[in-house]
C-alpha atoms as a PDB file:
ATOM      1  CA  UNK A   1      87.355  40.186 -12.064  1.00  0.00           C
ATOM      2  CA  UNK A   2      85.362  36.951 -11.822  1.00  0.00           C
ATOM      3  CA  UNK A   3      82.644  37.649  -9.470  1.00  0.00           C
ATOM      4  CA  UNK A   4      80.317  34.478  -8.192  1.00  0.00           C
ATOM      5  CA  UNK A   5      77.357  36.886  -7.170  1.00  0.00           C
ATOM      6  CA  UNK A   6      76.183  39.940  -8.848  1.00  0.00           C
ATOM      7  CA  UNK A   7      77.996  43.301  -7.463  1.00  0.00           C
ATOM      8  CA  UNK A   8      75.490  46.530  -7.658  1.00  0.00           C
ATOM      9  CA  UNK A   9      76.645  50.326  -6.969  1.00  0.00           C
ATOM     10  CA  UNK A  10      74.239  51.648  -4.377  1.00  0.00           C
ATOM     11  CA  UNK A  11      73.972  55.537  -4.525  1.00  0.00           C
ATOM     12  CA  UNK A  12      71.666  58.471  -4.625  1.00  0.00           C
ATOM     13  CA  UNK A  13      71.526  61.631  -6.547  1.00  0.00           C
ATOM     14  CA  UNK A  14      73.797  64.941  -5.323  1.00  0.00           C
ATOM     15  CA  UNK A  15      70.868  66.872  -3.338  1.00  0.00           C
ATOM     16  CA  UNK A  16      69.899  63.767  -1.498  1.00  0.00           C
ATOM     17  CA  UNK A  17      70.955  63.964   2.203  1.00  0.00           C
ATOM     18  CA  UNK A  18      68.803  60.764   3.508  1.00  0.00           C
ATOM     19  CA  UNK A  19      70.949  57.291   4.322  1.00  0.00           C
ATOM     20  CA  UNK A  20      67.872  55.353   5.483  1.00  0.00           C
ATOM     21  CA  UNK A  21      66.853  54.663   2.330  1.00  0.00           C
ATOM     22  CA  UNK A  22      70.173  53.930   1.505  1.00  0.00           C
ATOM     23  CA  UNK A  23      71.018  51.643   4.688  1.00  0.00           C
ATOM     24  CA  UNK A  24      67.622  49.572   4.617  1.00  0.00           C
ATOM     25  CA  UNK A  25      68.413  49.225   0.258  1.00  0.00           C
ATOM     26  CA  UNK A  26      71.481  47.627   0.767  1.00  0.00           C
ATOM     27  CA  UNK A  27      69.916  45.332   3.559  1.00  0.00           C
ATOM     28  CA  UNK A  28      67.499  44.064   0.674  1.00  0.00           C
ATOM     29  CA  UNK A  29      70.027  43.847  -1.520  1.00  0.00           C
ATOM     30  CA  UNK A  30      72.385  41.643   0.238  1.00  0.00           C
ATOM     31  CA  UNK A  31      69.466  39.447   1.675  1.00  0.00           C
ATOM     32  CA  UNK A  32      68.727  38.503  -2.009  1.00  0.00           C
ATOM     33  CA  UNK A  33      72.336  37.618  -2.929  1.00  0.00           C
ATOM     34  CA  UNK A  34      73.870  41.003  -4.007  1.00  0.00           C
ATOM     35  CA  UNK A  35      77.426  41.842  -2.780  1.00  0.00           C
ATOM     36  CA  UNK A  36      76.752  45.913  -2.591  1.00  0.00           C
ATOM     37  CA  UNK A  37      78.895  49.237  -3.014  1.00  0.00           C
ATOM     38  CA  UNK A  38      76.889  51.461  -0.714  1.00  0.00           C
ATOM     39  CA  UNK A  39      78.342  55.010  -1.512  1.00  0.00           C
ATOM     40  CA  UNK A  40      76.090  57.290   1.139  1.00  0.00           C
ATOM     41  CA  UNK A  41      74.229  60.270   0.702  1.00  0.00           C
ATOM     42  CA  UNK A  42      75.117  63.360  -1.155  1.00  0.00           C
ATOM     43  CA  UNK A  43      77.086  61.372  -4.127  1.00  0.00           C
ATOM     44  CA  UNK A  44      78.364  63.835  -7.120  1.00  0.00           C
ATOM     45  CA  UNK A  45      77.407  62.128  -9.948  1.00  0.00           C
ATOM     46  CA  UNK A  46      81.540  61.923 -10.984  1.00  0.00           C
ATOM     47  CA  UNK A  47      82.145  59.811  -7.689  1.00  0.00           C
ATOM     48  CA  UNK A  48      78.918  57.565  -8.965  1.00  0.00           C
ATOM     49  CA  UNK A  49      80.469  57.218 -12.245  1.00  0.00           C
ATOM     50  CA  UNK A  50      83.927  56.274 -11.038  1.00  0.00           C
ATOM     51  CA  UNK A  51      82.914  53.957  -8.761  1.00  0.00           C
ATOM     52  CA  UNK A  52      80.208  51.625 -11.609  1.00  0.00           C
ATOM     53  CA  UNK A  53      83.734  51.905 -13.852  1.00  0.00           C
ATOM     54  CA  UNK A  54      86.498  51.024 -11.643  1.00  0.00           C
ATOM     55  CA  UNK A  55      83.909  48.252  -9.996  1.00  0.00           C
ATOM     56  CA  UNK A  56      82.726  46.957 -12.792  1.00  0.00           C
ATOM     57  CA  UNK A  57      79.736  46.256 -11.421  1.00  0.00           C
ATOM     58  CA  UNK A  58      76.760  44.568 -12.777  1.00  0.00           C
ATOM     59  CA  UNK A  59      74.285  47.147 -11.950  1.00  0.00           C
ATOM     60  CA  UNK A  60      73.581  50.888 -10.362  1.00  0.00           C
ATOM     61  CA  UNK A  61      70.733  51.291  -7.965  1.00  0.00           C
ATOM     62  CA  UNK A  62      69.480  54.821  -7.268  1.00  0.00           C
ATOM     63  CA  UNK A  63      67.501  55.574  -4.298  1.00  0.00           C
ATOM     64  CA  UNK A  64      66.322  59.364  -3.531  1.00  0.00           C
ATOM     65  CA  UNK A  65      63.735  60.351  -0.944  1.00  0.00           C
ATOM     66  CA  UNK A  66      63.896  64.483  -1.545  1.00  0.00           C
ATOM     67  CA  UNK A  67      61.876  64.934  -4.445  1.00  0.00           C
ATOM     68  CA  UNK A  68      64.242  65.457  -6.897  1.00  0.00           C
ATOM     69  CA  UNK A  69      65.413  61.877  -8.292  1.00  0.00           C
ATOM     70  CA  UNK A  70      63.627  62.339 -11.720  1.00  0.00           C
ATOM     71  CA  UNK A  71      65.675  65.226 -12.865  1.00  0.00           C
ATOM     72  CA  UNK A  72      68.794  64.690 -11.246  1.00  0.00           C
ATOM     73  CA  UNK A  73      68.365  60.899 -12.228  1.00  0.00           C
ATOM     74  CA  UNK A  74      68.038  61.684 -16.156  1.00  0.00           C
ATOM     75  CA  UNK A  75      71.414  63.863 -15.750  1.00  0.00           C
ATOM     76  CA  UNK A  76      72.761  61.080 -13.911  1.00  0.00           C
ATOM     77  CA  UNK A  77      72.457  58.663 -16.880  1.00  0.00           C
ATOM     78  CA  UNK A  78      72.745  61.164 -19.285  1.00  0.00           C
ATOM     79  CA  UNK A  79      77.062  61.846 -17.909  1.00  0.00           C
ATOM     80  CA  UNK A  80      76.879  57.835 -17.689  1.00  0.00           C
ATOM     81  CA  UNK A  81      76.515  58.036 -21.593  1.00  0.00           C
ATOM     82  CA  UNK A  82      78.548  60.381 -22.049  1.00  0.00           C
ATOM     83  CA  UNK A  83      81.704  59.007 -19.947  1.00  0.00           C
ATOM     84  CA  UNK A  84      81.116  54.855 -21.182  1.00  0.00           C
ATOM     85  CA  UNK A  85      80.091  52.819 -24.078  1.00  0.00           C
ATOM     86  CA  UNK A  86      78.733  49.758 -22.269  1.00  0.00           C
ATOM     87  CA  UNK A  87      76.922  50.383 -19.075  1.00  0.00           C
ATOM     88  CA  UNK A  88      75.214  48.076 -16.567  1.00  0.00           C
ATOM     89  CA  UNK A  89      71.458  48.270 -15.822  1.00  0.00           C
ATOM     90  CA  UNK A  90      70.525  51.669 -14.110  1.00  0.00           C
ATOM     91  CA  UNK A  91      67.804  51.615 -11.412  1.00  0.00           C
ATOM     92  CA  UNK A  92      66.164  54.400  -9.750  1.00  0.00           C
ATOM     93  CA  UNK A  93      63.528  54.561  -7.188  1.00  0.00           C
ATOM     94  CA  UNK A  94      62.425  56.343  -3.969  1.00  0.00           C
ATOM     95  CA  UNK A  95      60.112  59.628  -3.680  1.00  0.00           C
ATOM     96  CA  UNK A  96      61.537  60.706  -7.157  1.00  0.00           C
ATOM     97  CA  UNK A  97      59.317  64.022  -7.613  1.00  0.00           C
ATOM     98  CA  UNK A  98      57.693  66.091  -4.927  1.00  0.00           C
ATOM     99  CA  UNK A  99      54.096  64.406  -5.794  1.00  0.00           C
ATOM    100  CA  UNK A 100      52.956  60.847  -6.070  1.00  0.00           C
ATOM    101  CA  UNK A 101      51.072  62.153  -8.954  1.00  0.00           C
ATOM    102  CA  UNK A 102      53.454  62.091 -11.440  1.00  0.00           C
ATOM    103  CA  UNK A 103      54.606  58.728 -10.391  1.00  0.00           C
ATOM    104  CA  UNK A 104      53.288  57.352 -13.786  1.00  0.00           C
ATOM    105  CA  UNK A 105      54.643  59.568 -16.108  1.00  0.00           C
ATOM    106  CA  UNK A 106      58.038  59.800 -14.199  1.00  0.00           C
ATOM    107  CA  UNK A 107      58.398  56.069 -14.340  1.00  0.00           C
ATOM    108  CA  UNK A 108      57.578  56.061 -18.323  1.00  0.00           C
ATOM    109  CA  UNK A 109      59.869  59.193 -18.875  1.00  0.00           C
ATOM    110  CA  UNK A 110      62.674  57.223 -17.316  1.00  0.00           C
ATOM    111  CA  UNK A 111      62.301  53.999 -18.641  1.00  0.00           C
ATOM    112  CA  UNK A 112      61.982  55.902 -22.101  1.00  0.00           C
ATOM    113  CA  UNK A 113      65.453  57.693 -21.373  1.00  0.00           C
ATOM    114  CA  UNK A 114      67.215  54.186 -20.415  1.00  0.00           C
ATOM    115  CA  UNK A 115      66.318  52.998 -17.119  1.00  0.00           C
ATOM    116  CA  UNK A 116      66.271  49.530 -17.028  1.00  0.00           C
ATOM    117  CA  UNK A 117      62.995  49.881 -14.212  1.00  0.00           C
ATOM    118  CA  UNK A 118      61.761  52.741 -11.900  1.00  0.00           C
ATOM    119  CA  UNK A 119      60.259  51.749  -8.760  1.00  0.00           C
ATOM    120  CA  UNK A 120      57.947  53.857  -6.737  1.00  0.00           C
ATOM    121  CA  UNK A 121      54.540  53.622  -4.708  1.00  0.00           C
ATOM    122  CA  UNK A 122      53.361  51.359  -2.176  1.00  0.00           C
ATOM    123  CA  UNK A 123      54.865  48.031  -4.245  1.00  0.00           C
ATOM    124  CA  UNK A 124      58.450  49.368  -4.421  1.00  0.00           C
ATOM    125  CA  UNK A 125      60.391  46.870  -2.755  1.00  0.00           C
ATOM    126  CA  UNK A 126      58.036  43.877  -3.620  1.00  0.00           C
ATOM    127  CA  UNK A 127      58.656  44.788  -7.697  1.00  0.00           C
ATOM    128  CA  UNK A 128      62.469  45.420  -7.003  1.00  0.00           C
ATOM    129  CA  UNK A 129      62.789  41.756  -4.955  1.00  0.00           C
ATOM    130  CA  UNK A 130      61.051  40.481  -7.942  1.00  0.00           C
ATOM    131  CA  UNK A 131      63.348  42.256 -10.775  1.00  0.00           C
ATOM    132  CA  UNK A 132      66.326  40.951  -8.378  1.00  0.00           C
ATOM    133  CA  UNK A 133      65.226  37.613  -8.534  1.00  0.00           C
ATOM    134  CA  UNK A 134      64.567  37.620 -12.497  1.00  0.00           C
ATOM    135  CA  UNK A 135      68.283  39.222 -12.921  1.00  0.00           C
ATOM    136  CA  UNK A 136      69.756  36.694 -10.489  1.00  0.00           C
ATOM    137  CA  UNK A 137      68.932  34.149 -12.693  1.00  0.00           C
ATOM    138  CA  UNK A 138      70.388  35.866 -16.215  1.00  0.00           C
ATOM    139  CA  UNK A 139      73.284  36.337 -13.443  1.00  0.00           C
ATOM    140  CA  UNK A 140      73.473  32.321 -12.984  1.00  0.00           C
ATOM    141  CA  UNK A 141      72.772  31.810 -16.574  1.00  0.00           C
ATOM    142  CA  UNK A 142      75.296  34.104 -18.077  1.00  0.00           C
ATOM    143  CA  UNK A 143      78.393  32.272 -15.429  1.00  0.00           C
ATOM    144  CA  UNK A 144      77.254  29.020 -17.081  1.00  0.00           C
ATOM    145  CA  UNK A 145      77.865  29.746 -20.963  1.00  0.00           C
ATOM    146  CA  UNK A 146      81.148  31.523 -20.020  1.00  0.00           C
ATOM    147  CA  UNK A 147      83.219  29.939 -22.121  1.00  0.00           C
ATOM    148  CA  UNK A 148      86.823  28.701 -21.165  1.00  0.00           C
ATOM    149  CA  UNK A 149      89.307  31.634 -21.466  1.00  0.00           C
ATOM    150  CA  UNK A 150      86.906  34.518 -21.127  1.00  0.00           C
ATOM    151  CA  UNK A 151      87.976  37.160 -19.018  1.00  0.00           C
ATOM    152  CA  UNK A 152      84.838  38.978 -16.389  1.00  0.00           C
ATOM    153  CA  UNK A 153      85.854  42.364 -18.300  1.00  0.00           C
ATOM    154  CA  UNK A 154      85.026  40.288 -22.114  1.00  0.00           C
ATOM    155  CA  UNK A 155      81.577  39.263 -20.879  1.00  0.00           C
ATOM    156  CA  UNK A 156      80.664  42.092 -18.847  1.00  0.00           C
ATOM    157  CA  UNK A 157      81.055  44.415 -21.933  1.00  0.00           C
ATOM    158  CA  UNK A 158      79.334  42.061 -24.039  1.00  0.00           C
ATOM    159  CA  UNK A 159      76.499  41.642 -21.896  1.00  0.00           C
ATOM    160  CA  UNK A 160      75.915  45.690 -21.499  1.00  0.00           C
ATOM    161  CA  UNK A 161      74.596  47.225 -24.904  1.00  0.00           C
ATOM    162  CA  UNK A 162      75.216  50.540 -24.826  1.00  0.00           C
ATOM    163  CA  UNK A 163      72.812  53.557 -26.265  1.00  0.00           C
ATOM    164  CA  UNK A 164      73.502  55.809 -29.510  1.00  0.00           C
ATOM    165  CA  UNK A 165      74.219  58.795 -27.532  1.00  0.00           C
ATOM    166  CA  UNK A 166      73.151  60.722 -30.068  1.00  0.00           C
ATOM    167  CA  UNK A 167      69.830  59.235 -29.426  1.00  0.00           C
ATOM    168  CA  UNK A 168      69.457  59.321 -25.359  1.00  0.00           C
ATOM    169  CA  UNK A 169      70.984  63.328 -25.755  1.00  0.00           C
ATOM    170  CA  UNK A 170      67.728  63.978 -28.486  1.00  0.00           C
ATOM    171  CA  UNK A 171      65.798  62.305 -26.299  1.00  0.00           C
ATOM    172  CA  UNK A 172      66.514  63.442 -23.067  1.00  0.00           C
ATOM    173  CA  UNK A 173      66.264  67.122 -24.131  1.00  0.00           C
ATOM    174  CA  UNK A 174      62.956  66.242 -25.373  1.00  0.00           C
ATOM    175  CA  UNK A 175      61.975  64.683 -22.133  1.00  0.00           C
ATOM    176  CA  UNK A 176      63.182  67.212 -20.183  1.00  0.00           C
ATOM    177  CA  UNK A 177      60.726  69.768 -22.023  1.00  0.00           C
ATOM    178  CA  UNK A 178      57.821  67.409 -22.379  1.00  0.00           C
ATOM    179  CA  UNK A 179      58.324  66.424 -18.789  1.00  0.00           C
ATOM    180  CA  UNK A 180      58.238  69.959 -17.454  1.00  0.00           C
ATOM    181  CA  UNK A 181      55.602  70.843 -19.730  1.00  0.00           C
ATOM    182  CA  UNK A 182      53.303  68.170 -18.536  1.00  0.00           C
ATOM    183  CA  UNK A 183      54.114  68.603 -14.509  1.00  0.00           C
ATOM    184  CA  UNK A 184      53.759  72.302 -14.691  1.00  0.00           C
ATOM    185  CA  UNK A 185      50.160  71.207 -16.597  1.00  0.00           C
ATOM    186  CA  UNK A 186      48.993  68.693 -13.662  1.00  0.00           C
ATOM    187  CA  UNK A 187      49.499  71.159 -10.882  1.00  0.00           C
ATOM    188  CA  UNK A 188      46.257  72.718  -9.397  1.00  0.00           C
ATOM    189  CA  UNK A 189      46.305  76.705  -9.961  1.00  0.00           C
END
């Protein structure tokens, strides 16, 4: 597949019923150049999975708006490892736990566990139409050394590094404990 412009997988975690987020995404998105795979609210994480394989696309965006985007986004990427060896950039952003709070450690958490940004607050969409304009030129950059003879499929894989998963499962286990630890430790009593 020899794309011209970048293709992302828009999607949202499995408890997430909202498509506003999802609708007004994919109208960012495709105003900055992004042909989009919208797949609608309430997406098992197999149909997510499926879809960034069989598209081949060149990055996954996860929105949620119900509070519960950090946990069911670190499982997300967690089956991603387990099911692929290269994967594109994951995104994830939205109302991701059910306080602002913990916006800061969220955001390190999932960077830590692979995300290639997190994107919450107030400056959201400004810091995701920047990111989109920093990968849209690796995007233009990477068609131009293509040599002759190279397939889409050679260079996408060779542009994705993929994560020990040995690593990412240590990791996220540990996260997952820290991470509960440290939430259950912020809330008033």
């Amino acid at each position: 597949m020899n794309r011209s412009t970048p293709l992302f997988v828009l999607s949202t975690v499995e408890s997430d019923s909202h498509m506003w987020n999802l609708s007004y995404l994919q109208l960012v998105l495709e105003e900055s150049g992004i042909d989009v795979i919208n797949l609608g609210p309430c997406v098992p994480v197999a149909t997510t999975l499926q879809t960034l394989a069989s598209s081949q696309a060149d990055a996954l965006v996860i929105s949620s708006v119900n509070g519960h985007g950090f946990w069911q986004g670190l499982a997300l990427r967690e089956a991603a490892l387990r099911s692929s060896d290269t994967l594109p950039p994951f995104l994830i952003g939205g109302k991701l736990a059910t306080s602002d709070l913990d916006n800061d450690f969220i955001a390190q958490e999932l960077r830590a566990a692979g995300f290639a940004e997190v994107f919450v607050g107030g400056e959201a969409i400004p810091e995701l139409r920047n990111w989109l304009t920093n990968f849209k030129e690796c995007f233009a950059a990477r068609l131009q050394t293509i040599p002759e003879g190279i397939s889409a499929n050679e260079t996408h894989a060779a542009t994705h590094r993929p994560v020990p998963r040995h690593r990412f499962r240590a990791q996220a286990s540990l996260l997952m404990l820290s991470g509960r630890a440290a939430i259950a430790a912020r809330r008033p009593r």
